[in-house]
Protein backbone atom coordinates (compact mmCIF):
# COMPACT_ATOMS: atom_id res chain seq x y z
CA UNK A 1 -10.28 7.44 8.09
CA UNK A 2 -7.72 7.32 5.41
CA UNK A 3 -8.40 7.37 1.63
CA UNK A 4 -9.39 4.46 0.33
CA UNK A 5 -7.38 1.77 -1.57
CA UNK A 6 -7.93 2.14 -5.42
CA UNK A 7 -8.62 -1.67 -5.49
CA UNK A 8 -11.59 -1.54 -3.35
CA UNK A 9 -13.66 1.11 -5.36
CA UNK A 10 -15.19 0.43 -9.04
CA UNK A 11 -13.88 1.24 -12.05
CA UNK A 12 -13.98 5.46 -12.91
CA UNK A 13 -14.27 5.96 -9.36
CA UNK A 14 -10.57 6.97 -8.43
CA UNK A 15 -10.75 9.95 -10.74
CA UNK A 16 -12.51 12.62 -8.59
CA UNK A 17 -10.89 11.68 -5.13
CA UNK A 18 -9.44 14.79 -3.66
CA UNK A 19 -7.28 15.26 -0.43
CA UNK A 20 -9.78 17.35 0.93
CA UNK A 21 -12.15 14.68 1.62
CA UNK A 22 -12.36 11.69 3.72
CA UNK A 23 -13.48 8.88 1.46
CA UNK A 24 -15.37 5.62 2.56
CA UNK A 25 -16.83 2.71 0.18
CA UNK A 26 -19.00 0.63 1.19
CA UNK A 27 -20.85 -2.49 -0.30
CA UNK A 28 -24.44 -3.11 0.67
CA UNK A 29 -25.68 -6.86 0.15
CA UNK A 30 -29.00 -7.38 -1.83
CA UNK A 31 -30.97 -8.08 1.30
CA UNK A 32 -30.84 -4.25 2.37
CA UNK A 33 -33.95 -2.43 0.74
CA UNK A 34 -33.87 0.46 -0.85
CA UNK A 35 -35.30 1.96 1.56
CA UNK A 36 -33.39 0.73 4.77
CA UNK A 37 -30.61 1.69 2.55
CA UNK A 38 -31.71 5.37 2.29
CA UNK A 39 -32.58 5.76 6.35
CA UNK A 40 -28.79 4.16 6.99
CA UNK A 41 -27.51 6.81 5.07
CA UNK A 42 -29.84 9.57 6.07
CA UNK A 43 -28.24 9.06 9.11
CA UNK A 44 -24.48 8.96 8.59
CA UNK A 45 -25.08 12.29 6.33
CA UNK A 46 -27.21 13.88 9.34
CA UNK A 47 -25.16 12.80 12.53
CA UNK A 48 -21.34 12.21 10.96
CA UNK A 49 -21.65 14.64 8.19
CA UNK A 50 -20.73 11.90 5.38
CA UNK A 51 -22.42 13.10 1.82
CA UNK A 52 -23.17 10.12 -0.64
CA UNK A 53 -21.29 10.54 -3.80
CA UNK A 54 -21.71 7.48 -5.84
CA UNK A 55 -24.19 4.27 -6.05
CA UNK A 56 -24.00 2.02 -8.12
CA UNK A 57 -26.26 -1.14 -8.62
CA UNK A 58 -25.45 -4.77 -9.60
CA UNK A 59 -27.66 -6.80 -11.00
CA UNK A 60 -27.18 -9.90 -7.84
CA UNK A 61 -28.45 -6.79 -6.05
CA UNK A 62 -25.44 -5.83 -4.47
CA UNK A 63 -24.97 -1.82 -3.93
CA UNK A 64 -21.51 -0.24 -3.94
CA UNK A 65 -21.75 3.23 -2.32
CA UNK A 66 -18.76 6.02 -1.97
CA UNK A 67 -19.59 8.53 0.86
CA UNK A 68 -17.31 11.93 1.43
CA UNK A 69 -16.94 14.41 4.23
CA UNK A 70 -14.65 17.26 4.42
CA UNK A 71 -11.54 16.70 6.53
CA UNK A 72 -11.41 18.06 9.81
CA UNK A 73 -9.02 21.11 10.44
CA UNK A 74 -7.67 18.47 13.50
CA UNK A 75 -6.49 15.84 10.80
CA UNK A 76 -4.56 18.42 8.96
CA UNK A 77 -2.71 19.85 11.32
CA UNK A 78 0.99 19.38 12.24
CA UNK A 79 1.88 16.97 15.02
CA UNK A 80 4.45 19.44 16.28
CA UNK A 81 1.68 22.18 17.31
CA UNK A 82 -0.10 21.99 20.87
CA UNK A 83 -3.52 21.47 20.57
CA UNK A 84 -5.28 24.50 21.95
């Protein structure tokens, strides 16, 4: 996953991105609970190591969430090298 596009997260949220992270936003709609919200991301943090950074809530009820996980040494490394 690539870092995502400046227009697609809220304002203030762009400030703390760092190359060292994968970054995804998401946007939950109203009719996921806050609970069935919580489980979802339970288990993206438990399974695909994602970490929630930021929630915020709107008042229709919609949820914008930013989830990070550290880059993998295989996306940094240089397509000229083998893979061993």
């Amino acid at each position: 996953m690539t870092a995502p596009r400046r227009s697609q997260l809220p304002t203030g949220w762009d400030t703390e991105l760092s190359d060292e992270y994968e970054w995804v936003p998401l946007r939950l709609p109203p009719e996921v609970t806050r609970l069935s919200a919580s489980t979802r991301l339970s288990i993206e943090a438990e399974y695909r190591g994602w970490e929630l950074t930021r929630v915020r809530l709107y008042t229709d009820g919609t949820r914008r969430v930013l989830l990070r996980r550290k880059k993998s040494r295989l996306d940094n490394r240089r397509p000229d090298q083998p893979e061993l």
